[in-house]
N, C-alpha and C. Protein backbone atom coordinates (compact mmCIF):
# COMPACT_ATOMS: atom_id res chain seq x y z
N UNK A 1 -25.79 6.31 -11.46
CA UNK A 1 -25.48 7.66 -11.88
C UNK A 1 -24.92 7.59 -13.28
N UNK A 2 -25.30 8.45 -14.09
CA UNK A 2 -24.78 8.42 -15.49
C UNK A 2 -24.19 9.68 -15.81
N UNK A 3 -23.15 9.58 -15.95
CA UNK A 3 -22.55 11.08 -16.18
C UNK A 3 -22.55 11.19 -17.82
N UNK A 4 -23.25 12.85 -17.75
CA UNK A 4 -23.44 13.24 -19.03
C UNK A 4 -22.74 13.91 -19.97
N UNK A 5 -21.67 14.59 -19.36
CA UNK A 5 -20.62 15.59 -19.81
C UNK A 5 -19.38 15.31 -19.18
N UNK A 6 -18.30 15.90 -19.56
CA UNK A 6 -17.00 16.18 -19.24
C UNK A 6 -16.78 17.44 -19.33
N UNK A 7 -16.10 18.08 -17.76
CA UNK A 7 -16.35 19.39 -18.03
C UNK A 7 -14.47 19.39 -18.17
N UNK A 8 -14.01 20.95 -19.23
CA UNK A 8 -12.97 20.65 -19.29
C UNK A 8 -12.40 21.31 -18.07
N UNK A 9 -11.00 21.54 -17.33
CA UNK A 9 -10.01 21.98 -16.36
C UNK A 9 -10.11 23.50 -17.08
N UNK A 10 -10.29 24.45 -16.66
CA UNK A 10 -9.39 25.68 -17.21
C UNK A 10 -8.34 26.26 -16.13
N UNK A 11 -7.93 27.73 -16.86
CA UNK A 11 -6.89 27.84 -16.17
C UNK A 11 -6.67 28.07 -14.55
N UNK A 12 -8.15 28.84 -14.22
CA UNK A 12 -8.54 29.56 -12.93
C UNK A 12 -8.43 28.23 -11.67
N UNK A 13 -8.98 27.22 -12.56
CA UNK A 13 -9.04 26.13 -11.97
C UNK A 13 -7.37 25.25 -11.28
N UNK A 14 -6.82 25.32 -12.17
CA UNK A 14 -5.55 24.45 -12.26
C UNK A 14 -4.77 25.18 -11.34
N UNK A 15 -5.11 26.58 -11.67
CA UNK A 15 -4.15 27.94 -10.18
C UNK A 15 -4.29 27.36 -9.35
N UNK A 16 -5.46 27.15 -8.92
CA UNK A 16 -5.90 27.19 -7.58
C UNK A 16 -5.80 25.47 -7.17
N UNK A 17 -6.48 25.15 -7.47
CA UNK A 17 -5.98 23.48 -7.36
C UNK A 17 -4.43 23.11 -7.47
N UNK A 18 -3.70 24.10 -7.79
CA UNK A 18 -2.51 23.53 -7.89
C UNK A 18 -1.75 23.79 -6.31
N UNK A 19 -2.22 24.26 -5.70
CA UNK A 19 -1.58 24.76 -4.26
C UNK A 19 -1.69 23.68 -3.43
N UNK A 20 -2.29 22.64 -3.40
CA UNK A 20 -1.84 21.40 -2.96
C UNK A 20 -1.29 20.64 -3.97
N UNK A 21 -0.55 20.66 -4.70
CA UNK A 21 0.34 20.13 -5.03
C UNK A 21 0.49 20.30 -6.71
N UNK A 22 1.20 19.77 -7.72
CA UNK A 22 1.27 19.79 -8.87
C UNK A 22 0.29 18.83 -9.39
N UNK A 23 -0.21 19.44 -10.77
CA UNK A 23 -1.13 18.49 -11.43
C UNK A 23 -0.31 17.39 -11.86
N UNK A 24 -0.49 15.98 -11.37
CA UNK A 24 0.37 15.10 -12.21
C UNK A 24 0.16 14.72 -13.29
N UNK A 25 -1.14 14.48 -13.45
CA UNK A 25 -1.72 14.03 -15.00
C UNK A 25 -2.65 14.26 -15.54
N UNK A 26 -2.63 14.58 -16.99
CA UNK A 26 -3.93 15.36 -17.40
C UNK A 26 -5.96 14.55 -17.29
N UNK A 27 -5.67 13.64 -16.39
CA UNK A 27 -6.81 13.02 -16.23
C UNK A 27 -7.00 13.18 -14.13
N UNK A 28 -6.70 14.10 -14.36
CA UNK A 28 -6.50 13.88 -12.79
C UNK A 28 -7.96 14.78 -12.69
N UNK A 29 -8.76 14.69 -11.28
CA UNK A 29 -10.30 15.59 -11.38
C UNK A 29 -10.15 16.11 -10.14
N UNK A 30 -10.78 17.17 -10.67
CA UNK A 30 -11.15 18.67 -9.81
C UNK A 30 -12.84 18.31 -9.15
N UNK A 31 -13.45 18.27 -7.99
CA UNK A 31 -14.47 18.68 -7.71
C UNK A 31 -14.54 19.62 -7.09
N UNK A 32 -15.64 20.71 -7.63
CA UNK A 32 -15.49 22.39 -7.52
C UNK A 32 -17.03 22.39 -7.15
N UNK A 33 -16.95 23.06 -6.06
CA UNK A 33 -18.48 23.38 -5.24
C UNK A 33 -19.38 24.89 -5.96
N UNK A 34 -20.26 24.92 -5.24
CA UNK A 34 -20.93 25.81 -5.96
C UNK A 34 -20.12 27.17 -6.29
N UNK A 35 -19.36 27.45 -5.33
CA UNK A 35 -18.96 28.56 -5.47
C UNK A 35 -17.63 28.70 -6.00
N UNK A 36 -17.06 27.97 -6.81
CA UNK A 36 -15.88 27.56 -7.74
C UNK A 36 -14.54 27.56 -6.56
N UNK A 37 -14.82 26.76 -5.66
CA UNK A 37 -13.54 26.26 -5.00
C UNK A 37 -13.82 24.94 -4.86
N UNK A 38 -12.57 24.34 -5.17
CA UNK A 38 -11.85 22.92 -5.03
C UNK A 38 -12.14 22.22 -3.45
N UNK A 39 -12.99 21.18 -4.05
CA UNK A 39 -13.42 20.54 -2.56
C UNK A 39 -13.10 19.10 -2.64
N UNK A 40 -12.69 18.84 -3.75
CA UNK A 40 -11.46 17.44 -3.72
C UNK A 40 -11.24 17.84 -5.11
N UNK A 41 -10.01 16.51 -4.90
CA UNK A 41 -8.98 16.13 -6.16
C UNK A 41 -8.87 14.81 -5.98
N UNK A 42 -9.04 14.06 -7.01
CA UNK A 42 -8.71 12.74 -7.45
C UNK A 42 -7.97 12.18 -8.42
N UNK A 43 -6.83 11.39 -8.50
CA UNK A 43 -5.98 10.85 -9.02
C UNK A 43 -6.63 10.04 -10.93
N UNK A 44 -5.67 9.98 -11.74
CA UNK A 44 -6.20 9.31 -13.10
C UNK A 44 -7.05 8.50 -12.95
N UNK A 45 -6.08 7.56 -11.71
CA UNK A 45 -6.72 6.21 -11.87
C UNK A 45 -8.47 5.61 -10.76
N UNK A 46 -8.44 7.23 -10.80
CA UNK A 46 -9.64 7.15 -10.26
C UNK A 46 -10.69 7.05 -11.33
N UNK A 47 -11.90 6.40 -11.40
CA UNK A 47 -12.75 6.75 -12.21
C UNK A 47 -13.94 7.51 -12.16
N UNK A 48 -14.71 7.89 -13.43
CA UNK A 48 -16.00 8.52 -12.69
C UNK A 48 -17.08 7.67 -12.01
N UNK A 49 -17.01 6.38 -12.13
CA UNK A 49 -17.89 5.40 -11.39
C UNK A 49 -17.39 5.21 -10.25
N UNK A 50 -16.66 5.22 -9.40
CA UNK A 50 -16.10 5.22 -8.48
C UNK A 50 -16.88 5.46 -7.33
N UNK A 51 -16.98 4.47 -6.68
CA UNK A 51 -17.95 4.79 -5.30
C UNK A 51 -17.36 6.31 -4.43
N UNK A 52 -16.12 6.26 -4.18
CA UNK A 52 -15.96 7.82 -3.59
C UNK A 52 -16.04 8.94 -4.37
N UNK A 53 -15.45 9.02 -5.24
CA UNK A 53 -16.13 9.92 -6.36
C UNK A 53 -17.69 10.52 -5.91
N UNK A 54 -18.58 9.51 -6.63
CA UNK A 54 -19.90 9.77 -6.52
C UNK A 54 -20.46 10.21 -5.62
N UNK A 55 -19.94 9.60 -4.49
CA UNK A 55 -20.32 10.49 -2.94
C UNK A 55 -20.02 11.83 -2.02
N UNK A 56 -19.15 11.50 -3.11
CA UNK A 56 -18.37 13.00 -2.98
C UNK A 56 -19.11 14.13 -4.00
N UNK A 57 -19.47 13.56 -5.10
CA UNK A 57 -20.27 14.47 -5.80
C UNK A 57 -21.51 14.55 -5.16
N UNK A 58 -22.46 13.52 -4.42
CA UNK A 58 -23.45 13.66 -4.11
C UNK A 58 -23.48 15.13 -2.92
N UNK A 59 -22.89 14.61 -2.30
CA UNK A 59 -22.14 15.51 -1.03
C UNK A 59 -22.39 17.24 -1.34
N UNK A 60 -21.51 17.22 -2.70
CA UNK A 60 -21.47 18.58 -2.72
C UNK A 60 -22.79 19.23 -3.61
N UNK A 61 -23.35 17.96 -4.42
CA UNK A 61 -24.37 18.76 -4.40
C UNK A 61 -25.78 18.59 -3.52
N UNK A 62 -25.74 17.70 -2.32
CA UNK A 62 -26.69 18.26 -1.21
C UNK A 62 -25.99 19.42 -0.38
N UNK A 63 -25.32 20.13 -0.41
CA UNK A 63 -24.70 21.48 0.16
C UNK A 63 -25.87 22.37 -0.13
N UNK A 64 -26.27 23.06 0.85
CA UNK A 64 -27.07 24.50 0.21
C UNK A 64 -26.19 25.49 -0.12
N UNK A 65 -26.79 26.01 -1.06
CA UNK A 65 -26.43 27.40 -2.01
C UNK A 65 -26.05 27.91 -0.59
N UNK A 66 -24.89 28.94 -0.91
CA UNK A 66 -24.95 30.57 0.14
C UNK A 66 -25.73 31.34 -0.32
């Protein structure tokens, strides 16, 4: 998998993601499903190569559309 972009955090995002808990660090990642809710969070020291990561991205995007 080659990731092509970095998408940035905005604010709508950080609201809502923040209800489980405080953002600790500004490298911390949001995965946001089709319909812009938070379907994980992963720590700095996570990376984007990261075997759970990726499966987790795969995941959400084999989800069908609503």
């Amino acid at each position: 998998m080659k990731i092509m972009s970095i998408l940035t955090v905005d604010h709508y995002l950080v609201t809502h993601a923040s209800k489980a808990g405080d953002v600790q660090w500004n490298f911390e990642k949001f995965l946001v499903d089709r319909h812009g809710q938070v379907v994980g969070r992963y720590s700095s020291q996570v990376t984007p190569s990261d075997g759970e990561l990726i499966k987790a991205i795969d995941q959400a995007l084999a989800a069908k559309a609503h």
